[in-house]
PDB file of N, CA and C in Angstrom:
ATOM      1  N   UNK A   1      -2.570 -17.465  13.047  1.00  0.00           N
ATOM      2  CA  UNK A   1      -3.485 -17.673  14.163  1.00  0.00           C
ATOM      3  C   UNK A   1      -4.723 -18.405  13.656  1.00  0.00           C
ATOM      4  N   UNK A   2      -5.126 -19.352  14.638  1.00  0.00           N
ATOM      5  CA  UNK A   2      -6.428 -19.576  13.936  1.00  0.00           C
ATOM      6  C   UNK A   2      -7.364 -18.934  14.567  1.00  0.00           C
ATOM      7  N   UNK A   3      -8.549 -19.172  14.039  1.00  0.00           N
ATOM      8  CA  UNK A   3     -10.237 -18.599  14.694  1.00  0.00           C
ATOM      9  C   UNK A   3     -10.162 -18.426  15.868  1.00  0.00           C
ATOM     10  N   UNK A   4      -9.785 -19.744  16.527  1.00  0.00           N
ATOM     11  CA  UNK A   4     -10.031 -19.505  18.246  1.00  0.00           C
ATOM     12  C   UNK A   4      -9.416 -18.597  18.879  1.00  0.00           C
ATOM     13  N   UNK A   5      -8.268 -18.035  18.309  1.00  0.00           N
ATOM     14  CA  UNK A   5      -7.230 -17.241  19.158  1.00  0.00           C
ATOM     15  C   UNK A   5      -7.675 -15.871  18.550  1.00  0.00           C
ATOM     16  N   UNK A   6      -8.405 -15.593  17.858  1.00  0.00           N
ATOM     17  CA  UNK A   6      -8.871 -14.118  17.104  1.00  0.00           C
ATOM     18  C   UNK A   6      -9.791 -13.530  18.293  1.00  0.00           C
ATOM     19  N   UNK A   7      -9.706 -11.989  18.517  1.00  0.00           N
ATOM     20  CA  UNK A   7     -10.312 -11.440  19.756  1.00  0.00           C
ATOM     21  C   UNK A   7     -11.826 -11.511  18.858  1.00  0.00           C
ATOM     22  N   UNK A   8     -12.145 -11.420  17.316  1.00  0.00           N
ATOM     23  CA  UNK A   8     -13.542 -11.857  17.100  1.00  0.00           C
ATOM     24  C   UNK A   8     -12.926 -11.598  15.301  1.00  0.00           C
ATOM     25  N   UNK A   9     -13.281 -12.497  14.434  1.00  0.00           N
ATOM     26  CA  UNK A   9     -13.436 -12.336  13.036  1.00  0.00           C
ATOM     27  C   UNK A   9     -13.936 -11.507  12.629  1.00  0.00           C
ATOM     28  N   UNK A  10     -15.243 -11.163  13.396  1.00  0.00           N
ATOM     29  CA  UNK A  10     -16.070  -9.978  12.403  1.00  0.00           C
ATOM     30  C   UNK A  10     -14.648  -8.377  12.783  1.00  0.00           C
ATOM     31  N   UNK A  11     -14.075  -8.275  13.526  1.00  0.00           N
ATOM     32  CA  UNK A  11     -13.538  -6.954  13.756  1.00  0.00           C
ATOM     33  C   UNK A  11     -12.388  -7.335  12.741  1.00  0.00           C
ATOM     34  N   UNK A  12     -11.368  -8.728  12.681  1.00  0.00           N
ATOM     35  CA  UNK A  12     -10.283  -9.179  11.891  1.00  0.00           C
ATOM     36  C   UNK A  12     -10.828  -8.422  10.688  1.00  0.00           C
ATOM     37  N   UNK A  13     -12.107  -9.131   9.902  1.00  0.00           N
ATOM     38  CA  UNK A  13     -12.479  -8.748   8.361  1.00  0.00           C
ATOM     39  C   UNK A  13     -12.881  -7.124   8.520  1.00  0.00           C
ATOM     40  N   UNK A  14     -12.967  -6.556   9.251  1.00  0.00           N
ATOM     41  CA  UNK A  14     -13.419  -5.510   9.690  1.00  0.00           C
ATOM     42  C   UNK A  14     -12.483  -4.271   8.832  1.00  0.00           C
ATOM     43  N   UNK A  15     -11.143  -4.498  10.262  1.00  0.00           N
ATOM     44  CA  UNK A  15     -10.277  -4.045  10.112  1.00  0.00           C
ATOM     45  C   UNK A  15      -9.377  -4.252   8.570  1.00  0.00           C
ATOM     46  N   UNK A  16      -9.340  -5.583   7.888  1.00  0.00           N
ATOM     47  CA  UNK A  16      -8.774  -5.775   7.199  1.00  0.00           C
ATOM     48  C   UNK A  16      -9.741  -4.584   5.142  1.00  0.00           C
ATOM     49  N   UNK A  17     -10.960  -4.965   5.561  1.00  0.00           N
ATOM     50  CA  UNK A  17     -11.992  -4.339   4.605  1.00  0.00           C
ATOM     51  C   UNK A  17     -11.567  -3.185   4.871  1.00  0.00           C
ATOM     52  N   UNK A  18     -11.593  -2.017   5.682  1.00  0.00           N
ATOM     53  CA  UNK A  18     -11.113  -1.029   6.114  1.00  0.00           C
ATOM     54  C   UNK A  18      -9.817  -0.411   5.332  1.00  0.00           C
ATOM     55  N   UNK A  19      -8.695  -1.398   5.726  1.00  0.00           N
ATOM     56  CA  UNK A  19      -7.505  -1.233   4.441  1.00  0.00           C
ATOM     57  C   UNK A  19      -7.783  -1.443   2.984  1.00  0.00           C
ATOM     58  N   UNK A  20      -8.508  -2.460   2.492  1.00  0.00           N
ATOM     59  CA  UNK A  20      -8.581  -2.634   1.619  1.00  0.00           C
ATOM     60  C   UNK A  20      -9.475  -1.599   1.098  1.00  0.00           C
ATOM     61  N   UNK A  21     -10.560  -0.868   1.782  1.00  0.00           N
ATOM     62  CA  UNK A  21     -11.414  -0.214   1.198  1.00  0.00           C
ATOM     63  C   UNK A  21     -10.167   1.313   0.832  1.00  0.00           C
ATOM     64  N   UNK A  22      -9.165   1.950   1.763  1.00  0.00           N
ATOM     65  CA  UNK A  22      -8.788   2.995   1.983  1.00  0.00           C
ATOM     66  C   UNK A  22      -7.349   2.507   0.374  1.00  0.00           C
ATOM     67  N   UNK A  23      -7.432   1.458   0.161  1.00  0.00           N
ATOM     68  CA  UNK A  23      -6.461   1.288  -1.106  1.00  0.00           C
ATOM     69  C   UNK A  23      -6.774   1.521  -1.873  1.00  0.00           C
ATOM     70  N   UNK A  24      -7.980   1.223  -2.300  1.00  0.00           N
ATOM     71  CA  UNK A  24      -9.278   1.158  -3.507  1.00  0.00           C
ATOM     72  C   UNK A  24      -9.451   2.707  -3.879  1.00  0.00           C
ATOM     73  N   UNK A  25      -9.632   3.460  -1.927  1.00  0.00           N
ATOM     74  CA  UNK A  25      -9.946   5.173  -2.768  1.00  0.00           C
ATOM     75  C   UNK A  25      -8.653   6.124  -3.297  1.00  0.00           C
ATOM     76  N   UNK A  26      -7.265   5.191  -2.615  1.00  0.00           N
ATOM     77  CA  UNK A  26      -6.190   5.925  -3.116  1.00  0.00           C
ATOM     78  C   UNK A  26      -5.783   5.343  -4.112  1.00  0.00           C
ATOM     79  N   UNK A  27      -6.832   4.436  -4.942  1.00  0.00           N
ATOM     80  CA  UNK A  27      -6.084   3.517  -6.321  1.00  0.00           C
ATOM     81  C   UNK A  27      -4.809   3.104  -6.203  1.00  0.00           C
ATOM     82  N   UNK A  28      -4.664   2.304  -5.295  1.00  0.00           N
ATOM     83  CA  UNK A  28      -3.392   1.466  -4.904  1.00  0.00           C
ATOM     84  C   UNK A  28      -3.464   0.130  -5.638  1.00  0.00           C
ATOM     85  N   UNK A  29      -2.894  -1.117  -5.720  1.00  0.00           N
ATOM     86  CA  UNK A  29      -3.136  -2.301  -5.820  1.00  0.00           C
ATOM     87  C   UNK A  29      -3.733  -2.968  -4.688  1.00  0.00           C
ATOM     88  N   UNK A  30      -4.213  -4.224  -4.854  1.00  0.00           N
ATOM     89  CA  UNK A  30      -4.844  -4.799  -3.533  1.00  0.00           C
ATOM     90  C   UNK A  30      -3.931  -5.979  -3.422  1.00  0.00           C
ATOM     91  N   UNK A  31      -2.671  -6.183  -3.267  1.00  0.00           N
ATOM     92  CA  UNK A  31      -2.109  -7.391  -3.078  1.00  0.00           C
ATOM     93  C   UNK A  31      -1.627  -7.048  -2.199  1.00  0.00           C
ATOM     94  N   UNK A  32      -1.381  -8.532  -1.171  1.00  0.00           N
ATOM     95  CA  UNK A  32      -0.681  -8.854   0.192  1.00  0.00           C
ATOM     96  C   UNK A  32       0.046  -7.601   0.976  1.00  0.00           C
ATOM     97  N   UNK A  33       0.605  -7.410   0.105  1.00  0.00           N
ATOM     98  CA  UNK A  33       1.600  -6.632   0.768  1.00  0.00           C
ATOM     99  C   UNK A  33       1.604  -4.609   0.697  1.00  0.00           C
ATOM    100  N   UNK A  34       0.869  -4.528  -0.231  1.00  0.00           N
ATOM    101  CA  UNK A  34      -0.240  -3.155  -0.340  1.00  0.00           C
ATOM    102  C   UNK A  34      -1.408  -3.442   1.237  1.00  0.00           C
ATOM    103  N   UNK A  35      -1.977  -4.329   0.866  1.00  0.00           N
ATOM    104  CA  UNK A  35      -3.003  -4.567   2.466  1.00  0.00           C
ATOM    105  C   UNK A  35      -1.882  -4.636   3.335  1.00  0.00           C
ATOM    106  N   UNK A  36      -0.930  -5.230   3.936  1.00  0.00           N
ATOM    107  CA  UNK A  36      -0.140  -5.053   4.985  1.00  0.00           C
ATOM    108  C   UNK A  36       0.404  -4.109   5.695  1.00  0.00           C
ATOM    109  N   UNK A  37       0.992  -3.349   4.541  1.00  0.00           N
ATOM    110  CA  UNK A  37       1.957  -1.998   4.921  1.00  0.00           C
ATOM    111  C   UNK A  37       0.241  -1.157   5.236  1.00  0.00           C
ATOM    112  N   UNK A  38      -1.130  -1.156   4.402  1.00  0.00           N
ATOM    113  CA  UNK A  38      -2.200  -0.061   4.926  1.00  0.00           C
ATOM    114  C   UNK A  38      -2.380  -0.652   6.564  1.00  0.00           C
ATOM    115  N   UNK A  39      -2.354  -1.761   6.750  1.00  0.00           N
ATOM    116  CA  UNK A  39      -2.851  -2.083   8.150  1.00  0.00           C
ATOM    117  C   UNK A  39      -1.847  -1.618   9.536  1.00  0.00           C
ATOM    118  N   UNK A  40      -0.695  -1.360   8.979  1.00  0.00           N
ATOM    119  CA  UNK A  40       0.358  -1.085   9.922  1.00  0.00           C
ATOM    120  C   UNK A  40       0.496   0.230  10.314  1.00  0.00           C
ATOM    121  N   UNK A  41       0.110   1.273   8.912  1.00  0.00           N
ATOM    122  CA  UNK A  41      -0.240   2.425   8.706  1.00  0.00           C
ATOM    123  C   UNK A  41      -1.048   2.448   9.593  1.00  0.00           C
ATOM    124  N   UNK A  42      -2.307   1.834   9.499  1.00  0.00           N
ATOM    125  CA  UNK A  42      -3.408   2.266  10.113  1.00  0.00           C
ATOM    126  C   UNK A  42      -3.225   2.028  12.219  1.00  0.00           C
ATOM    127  N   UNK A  43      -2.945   0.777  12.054  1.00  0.00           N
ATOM    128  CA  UNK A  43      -2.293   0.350  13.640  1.00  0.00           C
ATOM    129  C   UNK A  43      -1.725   1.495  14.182  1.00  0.00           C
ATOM    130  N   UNK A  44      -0.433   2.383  13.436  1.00  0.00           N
ATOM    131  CA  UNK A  44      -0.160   3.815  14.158  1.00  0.00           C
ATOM    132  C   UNK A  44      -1.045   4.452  14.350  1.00  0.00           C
ATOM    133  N   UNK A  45      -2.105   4.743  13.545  1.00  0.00           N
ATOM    134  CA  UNK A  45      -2.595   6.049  13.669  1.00  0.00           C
ATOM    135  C   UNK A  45      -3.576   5.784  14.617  1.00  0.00           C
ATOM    136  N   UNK A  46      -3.864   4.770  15.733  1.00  0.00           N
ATOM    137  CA  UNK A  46      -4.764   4.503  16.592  1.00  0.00           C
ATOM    138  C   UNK A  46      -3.840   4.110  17.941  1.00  0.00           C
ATOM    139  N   UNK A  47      -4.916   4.557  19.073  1.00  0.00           N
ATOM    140  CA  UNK A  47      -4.330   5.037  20.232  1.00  0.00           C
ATOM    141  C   UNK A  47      -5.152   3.986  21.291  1.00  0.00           C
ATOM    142  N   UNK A  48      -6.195   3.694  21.053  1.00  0.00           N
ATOM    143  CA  UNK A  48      -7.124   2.407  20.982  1.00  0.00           C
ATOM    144  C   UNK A  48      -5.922   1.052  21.118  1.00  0.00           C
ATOM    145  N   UNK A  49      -5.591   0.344  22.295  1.00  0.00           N
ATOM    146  CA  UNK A  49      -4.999  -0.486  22.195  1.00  0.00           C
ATOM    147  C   UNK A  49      -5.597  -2.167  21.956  1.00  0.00           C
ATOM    148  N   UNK A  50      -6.976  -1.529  22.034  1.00  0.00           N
ATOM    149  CA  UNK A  50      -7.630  -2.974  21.202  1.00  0.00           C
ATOM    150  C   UNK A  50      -7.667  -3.342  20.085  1.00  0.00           C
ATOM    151  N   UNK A  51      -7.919  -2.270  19.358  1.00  0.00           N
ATOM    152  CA  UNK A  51      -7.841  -2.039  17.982  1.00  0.00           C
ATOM    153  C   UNK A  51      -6.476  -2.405  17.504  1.00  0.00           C
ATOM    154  N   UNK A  52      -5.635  -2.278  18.310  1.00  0.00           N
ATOM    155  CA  UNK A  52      -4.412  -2.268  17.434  1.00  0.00           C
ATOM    156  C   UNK A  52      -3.891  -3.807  17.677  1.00  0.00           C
ATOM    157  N   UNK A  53      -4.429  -4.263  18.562  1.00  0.00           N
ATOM    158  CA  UNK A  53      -4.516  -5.666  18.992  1.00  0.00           C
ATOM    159  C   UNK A  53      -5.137  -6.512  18.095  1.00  0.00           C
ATOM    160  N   UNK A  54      -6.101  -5.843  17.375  1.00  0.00           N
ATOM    161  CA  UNK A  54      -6.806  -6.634  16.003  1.00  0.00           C
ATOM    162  C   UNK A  54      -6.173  -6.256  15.039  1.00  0.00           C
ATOM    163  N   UNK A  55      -5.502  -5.364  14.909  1.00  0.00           N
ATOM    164  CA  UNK A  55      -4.675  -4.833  13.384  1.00  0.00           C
ATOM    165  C   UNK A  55      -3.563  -6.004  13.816  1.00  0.00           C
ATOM    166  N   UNK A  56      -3.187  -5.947  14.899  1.00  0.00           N
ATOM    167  CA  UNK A  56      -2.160  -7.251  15.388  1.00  0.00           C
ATOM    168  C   UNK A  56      -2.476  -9.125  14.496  1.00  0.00           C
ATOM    169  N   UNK A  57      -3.619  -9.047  14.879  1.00  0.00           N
ATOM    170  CA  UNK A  57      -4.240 -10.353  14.701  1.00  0.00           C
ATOM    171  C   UNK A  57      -4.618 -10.117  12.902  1.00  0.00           C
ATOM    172  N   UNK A  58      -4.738  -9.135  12.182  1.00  0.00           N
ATOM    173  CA  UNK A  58      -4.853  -9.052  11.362  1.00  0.00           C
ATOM    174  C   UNK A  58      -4.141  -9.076  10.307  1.00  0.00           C
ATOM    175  N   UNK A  59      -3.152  -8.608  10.663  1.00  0.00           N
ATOM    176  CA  UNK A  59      -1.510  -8.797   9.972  1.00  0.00           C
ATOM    177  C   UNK A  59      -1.114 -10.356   9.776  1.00  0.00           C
ATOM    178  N   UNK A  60      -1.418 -10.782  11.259  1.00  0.00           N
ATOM    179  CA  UNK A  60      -0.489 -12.299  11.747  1.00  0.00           C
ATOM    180  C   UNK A  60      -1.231 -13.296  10.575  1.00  0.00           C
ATOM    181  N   UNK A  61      -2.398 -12.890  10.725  1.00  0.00           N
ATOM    182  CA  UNK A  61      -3.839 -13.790   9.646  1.00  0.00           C
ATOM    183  C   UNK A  61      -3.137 -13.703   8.254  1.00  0.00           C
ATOM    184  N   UNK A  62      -2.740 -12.407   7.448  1.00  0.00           N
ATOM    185  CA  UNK A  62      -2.580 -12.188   6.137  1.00  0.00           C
ATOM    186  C   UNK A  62      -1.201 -13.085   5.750  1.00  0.00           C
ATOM    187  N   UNK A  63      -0.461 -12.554   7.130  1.00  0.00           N
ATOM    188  CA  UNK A  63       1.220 -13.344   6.655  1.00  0.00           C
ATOM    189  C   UNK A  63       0.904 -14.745   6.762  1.00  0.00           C
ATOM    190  N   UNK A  64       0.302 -15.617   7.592  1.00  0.00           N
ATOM    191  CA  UNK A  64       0.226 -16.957   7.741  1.00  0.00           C
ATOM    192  C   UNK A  64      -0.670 -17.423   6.454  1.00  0.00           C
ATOM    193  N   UNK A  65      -1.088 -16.586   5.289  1.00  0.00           N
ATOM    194  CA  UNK A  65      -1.741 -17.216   4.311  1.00  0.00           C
ATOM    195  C   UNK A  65      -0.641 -17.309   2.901  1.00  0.00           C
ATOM    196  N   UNK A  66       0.397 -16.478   3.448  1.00  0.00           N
ATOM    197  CA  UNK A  66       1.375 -16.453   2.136  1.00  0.00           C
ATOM    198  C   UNK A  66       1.827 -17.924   2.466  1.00  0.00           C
ATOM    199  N   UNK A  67       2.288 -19.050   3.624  1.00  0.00           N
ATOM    200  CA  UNK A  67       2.239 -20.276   3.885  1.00  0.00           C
ATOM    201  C   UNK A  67       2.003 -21.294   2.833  1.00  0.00           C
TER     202      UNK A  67
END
């Protein structure tokens, strides 16, 4: 996706810092696919269908950079 189609960047990096921060306290690795599987994780555990609409847009962002 690019920029324009993002419901807002600051929530994308948001959400994405969020995983990355929750890898860091379970001493996980931080590569692609460690951040992916936390964001999908996290997408369940919210009931918030906006939010999960940015974990949406957040995912789509990470996979379109392996490109």
């Amino acid at each position: 996706m690019h920029g324009k189609d993002w419901d807002s960047p600051a929530e994308i990096c948001a959400v994405i810092g969020r995983a990355v921060s929750e890898l860091i306290r379970k001493e996980q690795p931080l590569g692609k696919k460690n951040v992916l599987a936390m964001l999908q994780q996290q997408s369940k555990l919210t009931s918030d269908e906006k939010l999960k609409a940015v974990y949406l847009q957040a995912l789509r962002h990470i996979l379109e950079s392996f490109h």
